[in-house]
C-alpha atoms as a PDB file:
ATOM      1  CA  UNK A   1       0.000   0.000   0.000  1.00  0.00           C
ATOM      2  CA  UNK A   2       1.480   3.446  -0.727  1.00  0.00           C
ATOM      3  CA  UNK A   3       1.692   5.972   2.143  1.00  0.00           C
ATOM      4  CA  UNK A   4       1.592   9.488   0.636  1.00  0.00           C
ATOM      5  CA  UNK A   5       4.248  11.159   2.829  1.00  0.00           C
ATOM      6  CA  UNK A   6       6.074  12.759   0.088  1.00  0.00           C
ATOM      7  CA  UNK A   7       2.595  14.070  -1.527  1.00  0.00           C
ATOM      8  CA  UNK A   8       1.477  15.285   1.586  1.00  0.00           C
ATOM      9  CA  UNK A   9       5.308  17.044   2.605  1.00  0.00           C
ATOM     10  CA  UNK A  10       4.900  18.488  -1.025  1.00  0.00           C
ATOM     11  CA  UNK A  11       1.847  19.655  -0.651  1.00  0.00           C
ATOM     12  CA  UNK A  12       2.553  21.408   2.816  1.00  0.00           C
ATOM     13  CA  UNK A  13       5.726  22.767   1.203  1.00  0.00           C
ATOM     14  CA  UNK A  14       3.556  24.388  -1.713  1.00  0.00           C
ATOM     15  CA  UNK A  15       1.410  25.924   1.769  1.00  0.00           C
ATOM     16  CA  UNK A  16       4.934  27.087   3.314  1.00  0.00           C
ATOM     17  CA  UNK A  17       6.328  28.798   0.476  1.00  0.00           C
ATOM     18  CA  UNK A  18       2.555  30.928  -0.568  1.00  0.00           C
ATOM     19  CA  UNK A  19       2.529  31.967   3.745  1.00  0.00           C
ATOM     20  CA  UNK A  20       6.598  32.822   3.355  1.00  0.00           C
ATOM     21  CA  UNK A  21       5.483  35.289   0.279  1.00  0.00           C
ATOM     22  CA  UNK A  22       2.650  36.901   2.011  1.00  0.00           C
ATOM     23  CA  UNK A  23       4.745  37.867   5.320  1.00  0.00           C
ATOM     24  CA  UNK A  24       7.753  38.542   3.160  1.00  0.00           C
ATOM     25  CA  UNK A  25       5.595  40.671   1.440  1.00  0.00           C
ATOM     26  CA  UNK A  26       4.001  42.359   4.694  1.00  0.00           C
ATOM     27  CA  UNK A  27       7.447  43.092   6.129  1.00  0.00           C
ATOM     28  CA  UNK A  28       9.182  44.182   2.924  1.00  0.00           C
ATOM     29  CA  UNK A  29       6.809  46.992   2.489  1.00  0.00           C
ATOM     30  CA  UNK A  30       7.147  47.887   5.622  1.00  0.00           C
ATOM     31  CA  UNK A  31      11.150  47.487   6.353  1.00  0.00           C
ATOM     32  CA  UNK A  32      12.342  47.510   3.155  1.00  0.00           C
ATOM     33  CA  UNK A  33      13.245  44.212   0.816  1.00  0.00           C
ATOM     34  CA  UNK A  34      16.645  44.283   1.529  1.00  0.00           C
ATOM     35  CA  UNK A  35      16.547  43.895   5.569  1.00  0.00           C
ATOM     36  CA  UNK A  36      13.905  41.296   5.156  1.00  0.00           C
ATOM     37  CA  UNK A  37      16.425  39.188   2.770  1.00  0.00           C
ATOM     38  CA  UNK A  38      19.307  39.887   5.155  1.00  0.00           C
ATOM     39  CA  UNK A  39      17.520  39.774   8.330  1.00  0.00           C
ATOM     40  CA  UNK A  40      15.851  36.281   7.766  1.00  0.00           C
ATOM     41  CA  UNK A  41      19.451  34.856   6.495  1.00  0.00           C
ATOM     42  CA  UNK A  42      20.824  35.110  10.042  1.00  0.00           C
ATOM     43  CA  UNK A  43      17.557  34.074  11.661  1.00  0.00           C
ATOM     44  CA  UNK A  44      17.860  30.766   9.252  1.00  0.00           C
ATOM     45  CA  UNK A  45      21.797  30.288  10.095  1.00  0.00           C
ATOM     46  CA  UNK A  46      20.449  29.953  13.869  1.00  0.00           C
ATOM     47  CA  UNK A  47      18.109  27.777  13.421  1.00  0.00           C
ATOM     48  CA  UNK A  48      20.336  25.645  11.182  1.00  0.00           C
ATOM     49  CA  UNK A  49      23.182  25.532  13.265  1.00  0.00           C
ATOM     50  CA  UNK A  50      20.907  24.327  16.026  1.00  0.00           C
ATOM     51  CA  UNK A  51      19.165  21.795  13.920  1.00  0.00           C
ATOM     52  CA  UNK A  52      22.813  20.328  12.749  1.00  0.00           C
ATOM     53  CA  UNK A  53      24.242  20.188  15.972  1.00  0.00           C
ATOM     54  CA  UNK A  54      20.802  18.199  16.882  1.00  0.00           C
ATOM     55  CA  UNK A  55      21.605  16.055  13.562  1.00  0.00           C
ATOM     56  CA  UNK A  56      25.098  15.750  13.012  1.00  0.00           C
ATOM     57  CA  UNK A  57      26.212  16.894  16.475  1.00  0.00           C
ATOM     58  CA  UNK A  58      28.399  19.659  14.806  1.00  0.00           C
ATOM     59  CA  UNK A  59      26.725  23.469  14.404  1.00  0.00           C
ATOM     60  CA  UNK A  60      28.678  23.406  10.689  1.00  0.00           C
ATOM     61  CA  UNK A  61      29.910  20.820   8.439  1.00  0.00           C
ATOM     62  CA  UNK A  62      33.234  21.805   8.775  1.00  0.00           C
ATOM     63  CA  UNK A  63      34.306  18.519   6.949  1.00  0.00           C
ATOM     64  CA  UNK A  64      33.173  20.034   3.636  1.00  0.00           C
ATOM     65  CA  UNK A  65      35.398  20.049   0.866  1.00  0.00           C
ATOM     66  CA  UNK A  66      37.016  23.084  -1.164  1.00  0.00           C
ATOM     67  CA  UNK A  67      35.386  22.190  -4.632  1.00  0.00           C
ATOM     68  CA  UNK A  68      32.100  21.378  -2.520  1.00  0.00           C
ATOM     69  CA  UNK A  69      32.470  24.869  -0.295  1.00  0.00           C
ATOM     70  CA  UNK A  70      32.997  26.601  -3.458  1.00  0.00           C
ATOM     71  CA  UNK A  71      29.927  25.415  -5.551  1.00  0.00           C
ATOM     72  CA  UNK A  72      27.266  26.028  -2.031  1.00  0.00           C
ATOM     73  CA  UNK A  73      28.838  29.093  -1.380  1.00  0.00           C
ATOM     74  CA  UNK A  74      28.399  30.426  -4.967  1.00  0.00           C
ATOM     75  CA  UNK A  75      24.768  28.928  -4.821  1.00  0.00           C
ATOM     76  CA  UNK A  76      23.890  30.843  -1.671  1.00  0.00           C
ATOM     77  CA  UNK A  77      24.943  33.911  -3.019  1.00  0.00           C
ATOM     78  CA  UNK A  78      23.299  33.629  -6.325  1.00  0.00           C
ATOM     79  CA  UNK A  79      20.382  32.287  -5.129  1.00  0.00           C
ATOM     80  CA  UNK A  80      20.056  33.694  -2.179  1.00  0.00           C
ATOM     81  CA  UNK A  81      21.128  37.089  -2.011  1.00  0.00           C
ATOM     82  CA  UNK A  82      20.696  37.351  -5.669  1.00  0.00           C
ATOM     83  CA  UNK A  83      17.369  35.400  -6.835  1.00  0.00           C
ATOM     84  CA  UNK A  84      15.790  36.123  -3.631  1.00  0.00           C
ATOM     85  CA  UNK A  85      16.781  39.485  -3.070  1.00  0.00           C
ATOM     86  CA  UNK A  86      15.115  40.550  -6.723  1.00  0.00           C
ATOM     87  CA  UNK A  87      12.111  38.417  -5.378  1.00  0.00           C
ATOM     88  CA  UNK A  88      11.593  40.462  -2.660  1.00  0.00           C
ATOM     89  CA  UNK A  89      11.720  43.370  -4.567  1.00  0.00           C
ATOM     90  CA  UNK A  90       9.183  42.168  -6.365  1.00  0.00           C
ATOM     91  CA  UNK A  91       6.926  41.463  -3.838  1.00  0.00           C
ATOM     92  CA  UNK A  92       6.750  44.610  -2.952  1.00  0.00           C
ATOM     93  CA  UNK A  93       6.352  46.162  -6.113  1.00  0.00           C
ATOM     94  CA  UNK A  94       3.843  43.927  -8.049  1.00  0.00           C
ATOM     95  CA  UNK A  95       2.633  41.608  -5.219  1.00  0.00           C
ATOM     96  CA  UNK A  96       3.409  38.111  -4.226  1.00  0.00           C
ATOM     97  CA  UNK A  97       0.995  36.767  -6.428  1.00  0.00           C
ATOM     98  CA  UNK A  98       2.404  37.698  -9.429  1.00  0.00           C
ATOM     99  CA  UNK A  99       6.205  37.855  -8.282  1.00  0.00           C
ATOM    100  CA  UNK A 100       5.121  33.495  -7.137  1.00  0.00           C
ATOM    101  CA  UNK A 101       3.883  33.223 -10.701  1.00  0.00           C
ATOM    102  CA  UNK A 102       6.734  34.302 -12.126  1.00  0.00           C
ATOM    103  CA  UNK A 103       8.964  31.915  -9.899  1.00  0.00           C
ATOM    104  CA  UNK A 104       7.025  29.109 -12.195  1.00  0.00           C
ATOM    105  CA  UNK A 105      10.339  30.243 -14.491  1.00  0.00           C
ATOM    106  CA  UNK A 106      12.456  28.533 -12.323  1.00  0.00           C
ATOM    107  CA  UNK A 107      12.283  25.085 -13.845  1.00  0.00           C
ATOM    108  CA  UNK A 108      12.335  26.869 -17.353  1.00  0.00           C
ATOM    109  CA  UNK A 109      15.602  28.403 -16.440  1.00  0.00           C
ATOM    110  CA  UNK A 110      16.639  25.352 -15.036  1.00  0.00           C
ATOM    111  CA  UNK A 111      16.027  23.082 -17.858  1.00  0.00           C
ATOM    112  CA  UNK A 112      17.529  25.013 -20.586  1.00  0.00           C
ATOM    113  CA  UNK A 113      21.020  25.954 -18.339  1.00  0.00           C
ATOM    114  CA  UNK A 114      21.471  22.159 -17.609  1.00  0.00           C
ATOM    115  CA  UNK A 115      21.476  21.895 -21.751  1.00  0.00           C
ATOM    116  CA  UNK A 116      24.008  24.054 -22.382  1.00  0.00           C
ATOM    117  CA  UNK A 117      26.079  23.596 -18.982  1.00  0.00           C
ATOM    118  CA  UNK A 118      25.460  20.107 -18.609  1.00  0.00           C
ATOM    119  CA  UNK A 119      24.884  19.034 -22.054  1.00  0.00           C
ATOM    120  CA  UNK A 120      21.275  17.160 -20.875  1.00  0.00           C
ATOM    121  CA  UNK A 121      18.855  16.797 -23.704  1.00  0.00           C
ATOM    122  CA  UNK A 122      15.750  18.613 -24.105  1.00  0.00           C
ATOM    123  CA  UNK A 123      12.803  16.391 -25.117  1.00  0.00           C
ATOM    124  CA  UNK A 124       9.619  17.540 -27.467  1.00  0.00           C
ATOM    125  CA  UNK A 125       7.615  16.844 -24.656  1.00  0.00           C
ATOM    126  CA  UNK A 126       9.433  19.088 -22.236  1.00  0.00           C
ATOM    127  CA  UNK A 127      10.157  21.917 -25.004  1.00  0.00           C
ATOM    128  CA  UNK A 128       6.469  21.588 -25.172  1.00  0.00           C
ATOM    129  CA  UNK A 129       6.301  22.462 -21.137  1.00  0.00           C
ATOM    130  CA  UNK A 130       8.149  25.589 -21.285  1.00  0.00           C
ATOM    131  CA  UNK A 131       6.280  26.822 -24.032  1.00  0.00           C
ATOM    132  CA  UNK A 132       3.077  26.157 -21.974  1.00  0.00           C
ATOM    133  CA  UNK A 133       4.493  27.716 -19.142  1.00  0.00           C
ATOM    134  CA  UNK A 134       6.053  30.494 -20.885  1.00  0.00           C
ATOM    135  CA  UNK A 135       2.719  31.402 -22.507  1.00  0.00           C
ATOM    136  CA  UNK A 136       0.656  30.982 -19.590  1.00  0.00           C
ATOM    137  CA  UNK A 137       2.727  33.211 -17.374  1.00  0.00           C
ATOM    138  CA  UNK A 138       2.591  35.665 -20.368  1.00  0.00           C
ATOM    139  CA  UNK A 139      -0.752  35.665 -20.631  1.00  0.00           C
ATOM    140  CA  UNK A 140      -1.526  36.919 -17.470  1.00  0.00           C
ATOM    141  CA  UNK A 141       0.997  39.530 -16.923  1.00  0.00           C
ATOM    142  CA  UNK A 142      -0.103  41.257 -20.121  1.00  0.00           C
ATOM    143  CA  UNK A 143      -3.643  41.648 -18.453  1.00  0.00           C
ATOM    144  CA  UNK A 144      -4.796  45.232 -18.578  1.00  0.00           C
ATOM    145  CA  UNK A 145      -6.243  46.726 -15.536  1.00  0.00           C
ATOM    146  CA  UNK A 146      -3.513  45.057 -13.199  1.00  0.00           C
ATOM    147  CA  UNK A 147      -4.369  46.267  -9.534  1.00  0.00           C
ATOM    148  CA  UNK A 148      -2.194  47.223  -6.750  1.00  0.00           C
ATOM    149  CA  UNK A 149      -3.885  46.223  -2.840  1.00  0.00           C
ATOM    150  CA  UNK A 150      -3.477  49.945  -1.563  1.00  0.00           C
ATOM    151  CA  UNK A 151      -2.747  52.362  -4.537  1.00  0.00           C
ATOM    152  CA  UNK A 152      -5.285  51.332  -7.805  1.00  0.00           C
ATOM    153  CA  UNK A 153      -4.086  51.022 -10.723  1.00  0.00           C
ATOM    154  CA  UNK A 154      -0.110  50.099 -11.007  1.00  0.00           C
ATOM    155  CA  UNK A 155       1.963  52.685 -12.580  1.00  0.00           C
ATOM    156  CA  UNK A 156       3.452  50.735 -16.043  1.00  0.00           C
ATOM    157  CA  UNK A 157       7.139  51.682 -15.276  1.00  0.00           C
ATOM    158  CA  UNK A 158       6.920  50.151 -11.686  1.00  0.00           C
ATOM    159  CA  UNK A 159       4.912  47.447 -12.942  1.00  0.00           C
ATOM    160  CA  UNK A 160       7.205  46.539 -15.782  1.00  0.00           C
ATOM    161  CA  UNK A 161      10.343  47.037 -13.326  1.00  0.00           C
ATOM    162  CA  UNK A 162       8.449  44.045 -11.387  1.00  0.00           C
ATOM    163  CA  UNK A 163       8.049  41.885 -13.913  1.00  0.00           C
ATOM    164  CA  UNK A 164      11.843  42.331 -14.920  1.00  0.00           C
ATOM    165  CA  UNK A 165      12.433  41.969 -11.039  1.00  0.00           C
ATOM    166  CA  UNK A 166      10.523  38.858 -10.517  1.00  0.00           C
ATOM    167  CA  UNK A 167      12.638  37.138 -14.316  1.00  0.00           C
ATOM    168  CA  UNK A 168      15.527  38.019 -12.664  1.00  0.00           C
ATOM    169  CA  UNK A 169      14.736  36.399  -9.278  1.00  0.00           C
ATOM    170  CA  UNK A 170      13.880  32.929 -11.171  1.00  0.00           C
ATOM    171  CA  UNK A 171      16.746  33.127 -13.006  1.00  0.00           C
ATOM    172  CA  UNK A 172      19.067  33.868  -9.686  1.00  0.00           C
ATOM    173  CA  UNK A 173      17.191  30.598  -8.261  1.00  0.00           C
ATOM    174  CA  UNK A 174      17.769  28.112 -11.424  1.00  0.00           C
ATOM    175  CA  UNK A 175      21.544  29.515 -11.210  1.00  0.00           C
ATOM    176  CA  UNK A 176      21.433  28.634  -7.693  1.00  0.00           C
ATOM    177  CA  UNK A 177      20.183  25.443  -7.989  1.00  0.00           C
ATOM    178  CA  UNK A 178      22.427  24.490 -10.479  1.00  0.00           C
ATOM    179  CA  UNK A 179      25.787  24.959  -8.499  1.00  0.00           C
ATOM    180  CA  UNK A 180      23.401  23.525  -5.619  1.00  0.00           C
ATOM    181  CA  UNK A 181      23.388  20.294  -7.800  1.00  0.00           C
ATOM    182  CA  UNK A 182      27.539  20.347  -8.421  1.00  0.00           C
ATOM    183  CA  UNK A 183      27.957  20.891  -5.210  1.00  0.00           C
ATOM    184  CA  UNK A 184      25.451  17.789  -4.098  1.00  0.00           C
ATOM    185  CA  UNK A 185      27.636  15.369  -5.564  1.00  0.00           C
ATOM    186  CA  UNK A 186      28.709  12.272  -3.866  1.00  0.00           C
ATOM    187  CA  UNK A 187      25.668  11.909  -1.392  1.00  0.00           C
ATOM    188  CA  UNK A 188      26.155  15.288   0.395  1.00  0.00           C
ATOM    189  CA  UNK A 189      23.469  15.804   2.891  1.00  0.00           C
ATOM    190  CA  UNK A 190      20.836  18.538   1.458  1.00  0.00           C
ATOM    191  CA  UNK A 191      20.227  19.732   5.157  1.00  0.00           C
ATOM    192  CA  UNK A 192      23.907  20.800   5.320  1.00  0.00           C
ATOM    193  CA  UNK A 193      24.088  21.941   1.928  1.00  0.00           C
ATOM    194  CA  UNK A 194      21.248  24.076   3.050  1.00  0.00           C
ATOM    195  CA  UNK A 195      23.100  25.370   5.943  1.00  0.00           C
ATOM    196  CA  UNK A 196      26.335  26.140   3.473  1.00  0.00           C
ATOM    197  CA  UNK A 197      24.177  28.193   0.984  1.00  0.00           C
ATOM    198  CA  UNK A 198      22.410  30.135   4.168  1.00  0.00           C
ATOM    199  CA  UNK A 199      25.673  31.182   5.637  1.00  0.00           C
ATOM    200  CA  UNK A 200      27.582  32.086   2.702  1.00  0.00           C
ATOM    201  CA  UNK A 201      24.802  34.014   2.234  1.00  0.00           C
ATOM    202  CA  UNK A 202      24.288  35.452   5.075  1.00  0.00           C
ATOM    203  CA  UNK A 203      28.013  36.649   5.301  1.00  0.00           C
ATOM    204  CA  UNK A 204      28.021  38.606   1.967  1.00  0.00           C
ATOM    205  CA  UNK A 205      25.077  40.322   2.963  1.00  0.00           C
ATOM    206  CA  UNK A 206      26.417  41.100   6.620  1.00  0.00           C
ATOM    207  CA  UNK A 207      29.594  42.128   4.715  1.00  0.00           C
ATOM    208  CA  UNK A 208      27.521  44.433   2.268  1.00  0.00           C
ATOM    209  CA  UNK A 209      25.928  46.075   5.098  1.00  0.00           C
ATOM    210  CA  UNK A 210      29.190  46.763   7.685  1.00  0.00           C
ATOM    211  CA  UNK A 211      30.283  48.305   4.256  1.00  0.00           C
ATOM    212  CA  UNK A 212      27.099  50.709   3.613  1.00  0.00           C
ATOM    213  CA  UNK A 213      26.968  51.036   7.598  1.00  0.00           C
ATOM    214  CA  UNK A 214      23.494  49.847   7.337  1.00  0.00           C
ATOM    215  CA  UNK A 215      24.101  46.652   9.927  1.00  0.00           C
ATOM    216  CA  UNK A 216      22.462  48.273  13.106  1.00  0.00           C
ATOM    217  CA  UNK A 217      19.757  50.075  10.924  1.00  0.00           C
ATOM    218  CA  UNK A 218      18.572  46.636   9.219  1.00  0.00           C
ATOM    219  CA  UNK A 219      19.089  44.654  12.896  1.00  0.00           C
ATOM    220  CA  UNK A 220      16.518  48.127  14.632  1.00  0.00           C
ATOM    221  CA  UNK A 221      13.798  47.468  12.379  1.00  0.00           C
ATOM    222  CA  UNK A 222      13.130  44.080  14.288  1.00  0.00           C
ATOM    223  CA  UNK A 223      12.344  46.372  17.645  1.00  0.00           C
ATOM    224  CA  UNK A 224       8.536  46.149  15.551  1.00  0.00           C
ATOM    225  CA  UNK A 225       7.045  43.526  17.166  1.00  0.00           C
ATOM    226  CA  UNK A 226       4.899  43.275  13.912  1.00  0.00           C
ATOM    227  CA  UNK A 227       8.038  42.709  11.772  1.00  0.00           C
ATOM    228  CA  UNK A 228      10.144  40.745  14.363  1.00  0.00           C
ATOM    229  CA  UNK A 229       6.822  38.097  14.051  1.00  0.00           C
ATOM    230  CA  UNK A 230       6.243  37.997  10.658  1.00  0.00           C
ATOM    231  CA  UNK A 231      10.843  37.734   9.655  1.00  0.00           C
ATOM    232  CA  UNK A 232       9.985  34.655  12.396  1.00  0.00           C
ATOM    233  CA  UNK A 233       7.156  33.107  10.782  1.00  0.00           C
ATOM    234  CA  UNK A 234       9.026  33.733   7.367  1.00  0.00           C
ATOM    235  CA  UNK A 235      12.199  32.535   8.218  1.00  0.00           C
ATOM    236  CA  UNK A 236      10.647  29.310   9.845  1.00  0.00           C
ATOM    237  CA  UNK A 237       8.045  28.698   6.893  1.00  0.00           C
ATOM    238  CA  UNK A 238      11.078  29.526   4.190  1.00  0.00           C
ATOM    239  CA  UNK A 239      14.606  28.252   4.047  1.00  0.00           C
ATOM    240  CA  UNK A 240      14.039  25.965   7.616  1.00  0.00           C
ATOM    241  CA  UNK A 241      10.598  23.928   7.298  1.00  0.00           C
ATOM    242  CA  UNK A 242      10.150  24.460   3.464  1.00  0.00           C
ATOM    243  CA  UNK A 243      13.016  23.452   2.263  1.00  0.00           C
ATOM    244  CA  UNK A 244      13.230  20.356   4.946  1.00  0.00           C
ATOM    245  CA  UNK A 245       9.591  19.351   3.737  1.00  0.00           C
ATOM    246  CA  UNK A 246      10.988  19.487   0.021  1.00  0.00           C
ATOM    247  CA  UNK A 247      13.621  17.022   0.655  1.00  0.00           C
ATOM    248  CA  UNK A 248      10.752  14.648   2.470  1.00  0.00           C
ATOM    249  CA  UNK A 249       9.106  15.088  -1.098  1.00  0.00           C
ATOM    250  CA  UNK A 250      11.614  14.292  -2.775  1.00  0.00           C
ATOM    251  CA  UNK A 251      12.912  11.535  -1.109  1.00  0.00           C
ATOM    252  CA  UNK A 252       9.406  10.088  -0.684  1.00  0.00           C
ATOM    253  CA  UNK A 253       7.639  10.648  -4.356  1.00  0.00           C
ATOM    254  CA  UNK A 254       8.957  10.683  -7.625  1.00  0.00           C
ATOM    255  CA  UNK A 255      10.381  14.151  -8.716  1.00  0.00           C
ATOM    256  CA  UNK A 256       8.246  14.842 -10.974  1.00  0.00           C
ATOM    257  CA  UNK A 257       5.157  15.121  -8.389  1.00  0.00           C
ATOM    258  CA  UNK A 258       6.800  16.241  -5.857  1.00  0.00           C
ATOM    259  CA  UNK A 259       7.872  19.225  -7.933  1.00  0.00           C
ATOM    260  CA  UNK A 260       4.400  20.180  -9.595  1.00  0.00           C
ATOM    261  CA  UNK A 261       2.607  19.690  -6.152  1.00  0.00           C
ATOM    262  CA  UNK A 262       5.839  22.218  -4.770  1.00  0.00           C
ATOM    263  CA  UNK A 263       4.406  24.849  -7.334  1.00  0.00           C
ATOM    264  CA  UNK A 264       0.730  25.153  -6.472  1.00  0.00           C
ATOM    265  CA  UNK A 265       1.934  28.469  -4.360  1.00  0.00           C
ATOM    266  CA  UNK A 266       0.730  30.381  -7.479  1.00  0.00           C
ATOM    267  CA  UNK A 267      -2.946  28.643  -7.708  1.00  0.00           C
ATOM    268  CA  UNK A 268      -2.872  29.024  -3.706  1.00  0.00           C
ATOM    269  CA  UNK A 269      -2.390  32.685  -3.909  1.00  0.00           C
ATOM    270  CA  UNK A 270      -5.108  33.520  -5.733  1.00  0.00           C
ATOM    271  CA  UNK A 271      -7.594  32.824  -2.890  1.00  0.00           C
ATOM    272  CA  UNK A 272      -5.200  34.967  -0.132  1.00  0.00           C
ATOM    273  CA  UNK A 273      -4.888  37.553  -2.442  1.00  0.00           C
ATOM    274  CA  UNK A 274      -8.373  38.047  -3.049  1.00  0.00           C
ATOM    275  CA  UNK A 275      -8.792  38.480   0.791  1.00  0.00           C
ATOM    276  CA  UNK A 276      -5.578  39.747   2.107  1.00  0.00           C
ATOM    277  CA  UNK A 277      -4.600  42.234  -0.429  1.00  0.00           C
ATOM    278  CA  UNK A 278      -7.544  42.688  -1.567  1.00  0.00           C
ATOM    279  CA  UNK A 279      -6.559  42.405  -5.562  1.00  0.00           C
ATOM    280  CA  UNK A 280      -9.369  41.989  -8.000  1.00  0.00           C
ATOM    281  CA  UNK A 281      -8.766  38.287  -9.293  1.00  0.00           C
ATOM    282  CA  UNK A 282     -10.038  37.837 -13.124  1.00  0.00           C
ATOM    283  CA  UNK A 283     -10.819  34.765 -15.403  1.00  0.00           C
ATOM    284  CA  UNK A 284      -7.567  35.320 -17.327  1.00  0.00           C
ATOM    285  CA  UNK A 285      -5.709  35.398 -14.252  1.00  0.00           C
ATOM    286  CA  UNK A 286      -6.980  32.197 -13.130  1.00  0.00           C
ATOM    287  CA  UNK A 287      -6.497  30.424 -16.393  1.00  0.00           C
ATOM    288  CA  UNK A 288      -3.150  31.849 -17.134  1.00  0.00           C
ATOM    289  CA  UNK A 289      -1.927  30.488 -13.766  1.00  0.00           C
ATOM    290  CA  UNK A 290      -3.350  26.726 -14.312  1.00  0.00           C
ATOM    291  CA  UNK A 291      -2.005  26.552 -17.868  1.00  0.00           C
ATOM    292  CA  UNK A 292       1.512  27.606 -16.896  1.00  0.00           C
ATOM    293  CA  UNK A 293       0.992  25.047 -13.569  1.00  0.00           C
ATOM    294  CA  UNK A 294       0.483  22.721 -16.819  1.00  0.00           C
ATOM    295  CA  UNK A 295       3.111  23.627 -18.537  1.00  0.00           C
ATOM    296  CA  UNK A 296       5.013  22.944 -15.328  1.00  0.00           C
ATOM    297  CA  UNK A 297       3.927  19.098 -15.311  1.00  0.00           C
ATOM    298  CA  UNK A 298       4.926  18.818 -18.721  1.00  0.00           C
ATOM    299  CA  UNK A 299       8.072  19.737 -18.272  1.00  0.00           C
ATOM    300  CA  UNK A 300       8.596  17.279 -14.924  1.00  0.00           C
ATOM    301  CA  UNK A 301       6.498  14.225 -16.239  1.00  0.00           C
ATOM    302  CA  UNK A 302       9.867  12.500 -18.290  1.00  0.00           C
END
């Protein structure tokens, strides 16, 4: 009889990552994008150095090899500060909604860079998925009469400087993911991987901000109690308990599920931002999102 852990960890990963967006999005307006990407870094490297000393009974897996430091450190900072940084942006500019959509461009990105990096071949069927995708996503951005929660209608520069925000943030993540995948080699544990992208991460940033003497500034904003709960919930939701619950998937379903019921944070959003930030919600939008969620299992069913 098959148990459905890795279904249900996906689909509870899929929950984690639409509540992560929403607070991220909450705080970012509020702090600023780049605090909430720095700020939840070094909330995660706690938490992950007390969950490997739990695991591995070592805060750091300071056994890690040059070639493997090198290719999780260059994924944290690419993904991480890079990917997610634009994401955040994003958020704040054109919603999470839309910036989660876009983030469907992931698996695009990362199909066509492991062709030319890694010479794997493209199939009709999954050419056929990105095109899906591709349109679907395309579709709905080029809606007219795109809403903003608190402000009307979106002004088109900001609007457009989203969208290019929100590219660049799935591109930063399918660049991420595939140095995550050199440096995964050899039955590396993902949970310290994790931990190696996090604080690589979270050092550039740190480094970043001693530089712009913003350090004290970004660590203030977390005297909010508003903002201290929701970097928490975000942090916990995000690169902790998501990611954990998308290895479970992984390991416990084929990929290809696992992965399609990982992306349903688009479809999920539509509801919360109907009632949270109060966007108006059309057909088109609706549609556009389930085709490119098709596209999506086109391009994972091999």
């Amino acid at each position: 009889m098959h148990n459905f852990y890795g279904e249900i960890a996906a689909l509870l990963t899929a929950v984690c990552w639409t509540f992560n967006s929403v607070v991220f999005t909450q705080a970012g307006k509020r702090v600023g994008a780049l605090t909430v990407n720095h700020l939840r870094l070094w909330m995660a490297f706690v938490v992950l150095c007390v969950l490997h000393v739990f695991i591995f009974r070592s805060p750091f897996p300071f056994d890690i090899g040059g070639d493997r430091l090198f290719y999780l450190g260059i994924s944290g900072v690419i993904g991480l500060v890079i990917g997610d940084g634009l994401l955040f942006r994003a958020f704040v500019l054109i919603g999470a909604r839309l910036s989660m959509l876009l983030m469907l461009l992931t698996p695009v990105f990362s199909s066509f860079l492991a062709w030319v990096v890694l010479n794997e071949v493209l199939t009709p069927w999954e050419i056929t998925g990105i095109l899906i995708t591709v349109a679907g996503i395309a579709w709905v951005i080029s809606e007219k009469g795109n809403v903003y929660p608190t402000t009307g209608r979106k002004r088109r520069r900001e609007f457009l400087v989203g969208i290019v925000l929100g590219i660049g943030g799935a591109v930063g993540q399918a660049v991420g993911l595939l140095f995550s995948r050199m440096g995964l080699e050899g039955g590396f544990s993902p949970i310290s991987a994790n931990h190696v992208r996090v604080t690589a991460a979270a050092l550039v940033l740190a480094v970043a901000a001693l530089v712009q003497g913003k350090m004290w500034n970004h660590i203030a904003k977390l005297k909010d109690k508003k903002t201290l709960l929701e970097m928490t919930g975000g942090t916990l939701t995000g690169p902790v308990l998501g990611v954990i619950l998308s290895l479970v998937a992984i390991a416990h379903t084929h990929i290809g599920v696992a992965s399609t019921l990982m992306s349903l944070a688009p479809v999920l959003l539509i509801p919360v931002s109907y009632f949270i930030f109060k966007e108006k919600i059309t057909v088109r939008s609706i549609l556009g999102t389930v085709i490119a969620l098709l596209g999506v299992i086109l391009l994972f069913s091999r």
